[in-house]
C-alpha atoms as a PDB file:
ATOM      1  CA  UNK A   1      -0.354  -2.063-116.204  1.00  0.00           C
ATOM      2  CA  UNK A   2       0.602  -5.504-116.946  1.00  0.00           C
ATOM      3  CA  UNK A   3      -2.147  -7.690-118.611  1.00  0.00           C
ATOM      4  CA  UNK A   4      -1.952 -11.633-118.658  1.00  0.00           C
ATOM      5  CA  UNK A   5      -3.279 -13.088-121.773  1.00  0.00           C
ATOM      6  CA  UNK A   6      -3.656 -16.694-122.527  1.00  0.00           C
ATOM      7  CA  UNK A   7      -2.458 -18.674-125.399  1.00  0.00           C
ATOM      8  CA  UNK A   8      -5.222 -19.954-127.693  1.00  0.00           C
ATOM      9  CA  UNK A   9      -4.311 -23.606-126.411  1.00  0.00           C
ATOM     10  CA  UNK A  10      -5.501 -22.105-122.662  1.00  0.00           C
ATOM     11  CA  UNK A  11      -8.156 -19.938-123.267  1.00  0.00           C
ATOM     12  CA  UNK A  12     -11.060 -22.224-123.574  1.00  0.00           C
ATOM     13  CA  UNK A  13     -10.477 -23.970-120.479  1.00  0.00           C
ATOM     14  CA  UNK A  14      -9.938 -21.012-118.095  1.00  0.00           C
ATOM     15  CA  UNK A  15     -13.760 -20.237-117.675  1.00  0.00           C
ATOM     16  CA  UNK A  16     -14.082 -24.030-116.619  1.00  0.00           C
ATOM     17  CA  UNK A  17     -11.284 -24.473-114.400  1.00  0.00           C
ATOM     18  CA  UNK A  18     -13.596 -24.038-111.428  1.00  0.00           C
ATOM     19  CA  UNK A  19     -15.776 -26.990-112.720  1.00  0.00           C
ATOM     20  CA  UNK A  20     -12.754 -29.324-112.302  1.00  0.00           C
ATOM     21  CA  UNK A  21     -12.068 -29.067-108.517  1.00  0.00           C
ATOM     22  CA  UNK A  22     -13.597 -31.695-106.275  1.00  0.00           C
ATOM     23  CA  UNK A  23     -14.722 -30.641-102.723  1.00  0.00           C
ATOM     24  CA  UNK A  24     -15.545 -33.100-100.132  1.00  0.00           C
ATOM     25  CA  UNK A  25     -18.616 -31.235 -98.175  1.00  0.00           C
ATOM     26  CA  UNK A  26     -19.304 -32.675 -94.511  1.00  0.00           C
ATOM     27  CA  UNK A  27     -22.046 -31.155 -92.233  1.00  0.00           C
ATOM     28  CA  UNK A  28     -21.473 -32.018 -88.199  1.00  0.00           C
ATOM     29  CA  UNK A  29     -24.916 -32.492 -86.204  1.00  0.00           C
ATOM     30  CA  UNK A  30     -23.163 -33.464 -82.846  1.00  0.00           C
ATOM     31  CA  UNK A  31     -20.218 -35.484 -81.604  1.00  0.00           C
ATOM     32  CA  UNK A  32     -20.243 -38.443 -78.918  1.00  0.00           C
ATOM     33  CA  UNK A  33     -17.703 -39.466 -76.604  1.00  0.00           C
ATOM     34  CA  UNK A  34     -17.540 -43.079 -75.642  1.00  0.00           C
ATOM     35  CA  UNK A  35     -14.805 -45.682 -74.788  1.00  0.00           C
ATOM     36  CA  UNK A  36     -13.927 -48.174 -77.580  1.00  0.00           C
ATOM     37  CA  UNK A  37     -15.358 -50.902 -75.907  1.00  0.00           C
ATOM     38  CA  UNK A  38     -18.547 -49.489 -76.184  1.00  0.00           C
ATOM     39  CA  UNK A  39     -18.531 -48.880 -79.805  1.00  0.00           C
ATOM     40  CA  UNK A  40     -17.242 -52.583 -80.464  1.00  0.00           C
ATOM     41  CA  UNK A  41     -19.985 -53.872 -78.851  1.00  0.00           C
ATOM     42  CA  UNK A  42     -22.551 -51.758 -81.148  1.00  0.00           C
ATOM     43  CA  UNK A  43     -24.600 -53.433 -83.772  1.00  0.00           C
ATOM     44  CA  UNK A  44     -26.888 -53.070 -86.281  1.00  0.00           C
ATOM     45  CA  UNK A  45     -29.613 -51.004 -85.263  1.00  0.00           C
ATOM     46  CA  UNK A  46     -27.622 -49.165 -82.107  1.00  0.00           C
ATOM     47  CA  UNK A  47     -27.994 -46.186 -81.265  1.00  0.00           C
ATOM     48  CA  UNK A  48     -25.235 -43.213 -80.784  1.00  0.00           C
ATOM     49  CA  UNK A  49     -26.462 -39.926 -78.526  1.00  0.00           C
ATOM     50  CA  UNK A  50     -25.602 -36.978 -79.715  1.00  0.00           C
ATOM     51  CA  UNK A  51     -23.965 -33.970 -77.447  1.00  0.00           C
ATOM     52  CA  UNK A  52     -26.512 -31.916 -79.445  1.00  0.00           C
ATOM     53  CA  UNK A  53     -30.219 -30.957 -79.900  1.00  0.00           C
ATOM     54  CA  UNK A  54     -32.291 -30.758 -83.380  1.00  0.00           C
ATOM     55  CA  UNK A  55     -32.488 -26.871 -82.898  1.00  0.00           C
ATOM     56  CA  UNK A  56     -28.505 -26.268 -82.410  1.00  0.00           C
ATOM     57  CA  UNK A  57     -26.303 -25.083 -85.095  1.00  0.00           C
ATOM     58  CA  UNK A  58     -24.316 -27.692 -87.328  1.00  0.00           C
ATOM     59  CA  UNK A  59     -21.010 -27.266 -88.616  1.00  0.00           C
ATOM     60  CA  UNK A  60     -20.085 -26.990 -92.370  1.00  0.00           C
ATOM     61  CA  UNK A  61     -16.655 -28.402 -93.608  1.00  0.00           C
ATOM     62  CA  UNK A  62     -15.069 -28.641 -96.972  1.00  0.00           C
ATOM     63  CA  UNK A  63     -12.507 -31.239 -97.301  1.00  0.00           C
ATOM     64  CA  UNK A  64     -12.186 -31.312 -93.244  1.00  0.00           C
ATOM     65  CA  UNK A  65     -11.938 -27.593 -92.524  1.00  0.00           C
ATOM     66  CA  UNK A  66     -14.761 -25.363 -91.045  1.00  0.00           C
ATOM     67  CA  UNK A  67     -16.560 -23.187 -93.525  1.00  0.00           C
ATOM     68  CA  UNK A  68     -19.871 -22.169 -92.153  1.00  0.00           C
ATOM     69  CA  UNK A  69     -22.301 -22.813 -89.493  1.00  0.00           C
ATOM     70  CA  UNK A  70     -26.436 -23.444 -90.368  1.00  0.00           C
ATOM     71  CA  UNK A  71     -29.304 -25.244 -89.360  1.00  0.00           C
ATOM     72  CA  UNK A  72     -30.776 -28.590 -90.777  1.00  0.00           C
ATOM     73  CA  UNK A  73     -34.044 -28.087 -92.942  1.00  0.00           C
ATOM     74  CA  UNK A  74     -36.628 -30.801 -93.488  1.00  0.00           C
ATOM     75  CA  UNK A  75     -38.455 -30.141 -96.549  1.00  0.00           C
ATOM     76  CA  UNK A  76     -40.855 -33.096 -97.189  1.00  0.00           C
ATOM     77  CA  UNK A  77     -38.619 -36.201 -97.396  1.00  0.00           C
ATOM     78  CA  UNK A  78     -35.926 -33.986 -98.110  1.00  0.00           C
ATOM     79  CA  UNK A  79     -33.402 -32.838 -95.276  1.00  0.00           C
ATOM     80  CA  UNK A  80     -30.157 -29.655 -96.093  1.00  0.00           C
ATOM     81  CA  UNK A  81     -28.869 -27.056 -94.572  1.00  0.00           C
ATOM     82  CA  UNK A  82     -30.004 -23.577 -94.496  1.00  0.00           C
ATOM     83  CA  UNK A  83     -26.237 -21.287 -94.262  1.00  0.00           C
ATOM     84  CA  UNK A  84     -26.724 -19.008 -91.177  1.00  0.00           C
ATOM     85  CA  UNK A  85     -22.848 -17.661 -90.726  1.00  0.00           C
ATOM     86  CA  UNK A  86     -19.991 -18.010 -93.178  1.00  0.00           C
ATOM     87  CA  UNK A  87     -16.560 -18.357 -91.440  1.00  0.00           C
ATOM     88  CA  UNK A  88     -13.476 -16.668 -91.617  1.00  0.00           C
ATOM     89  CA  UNK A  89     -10.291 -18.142 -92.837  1.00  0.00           C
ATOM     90  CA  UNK A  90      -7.654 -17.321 -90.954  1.00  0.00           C
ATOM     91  CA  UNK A  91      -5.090 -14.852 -91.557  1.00  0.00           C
ATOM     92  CA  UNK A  92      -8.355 -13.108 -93.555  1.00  0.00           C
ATOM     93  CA  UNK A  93      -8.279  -9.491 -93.292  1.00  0.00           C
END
């Protein structure tokens, strides 16, 4: 059995390493379609519909890929998202 050990230079930063990776975290609540003329002429204040409701799933993305699917939680003047279905990556067994 071949066992990896880390120089004494390495070892304190190994249970750390995680702590040093930055993940950009997105959550989708809808999309819109609309010709750019239409968004031009948008202003302060405007409005953009939704193709969704507040009960449908959103979509959870780290650094622009999928990752999970949940539903939007109010709590007081607080507002997250409660994970309902973790996805698969694929090529995952």
């Amino acid at each position: 059995m071949n066992q990896t050990t880390l120089s004494p230079d390495l070892a304190p930063l190994r249970p750390n390493t995680i702590d040093a990776v930055s993940l950009d975290v997105s959550v989708v609540l809808g999309r819109a379609r609309m010709p750019i003329h239409q968004l031009l002429k948008m202003g302060r204040g405007a409005v953009i519909t939704l193709d969704a409701s507040e009960k449908d799933e959103v979509e959870i993305l780290a650094n622009d890929h999928p990752v999970a699917r949940g539903l939007v939680v109010v709590n007081g003047t607080s507002i997250g998202v409660e994970i309902s279905d973790l996805m698969r990556r694929v090529g995952a067994g």
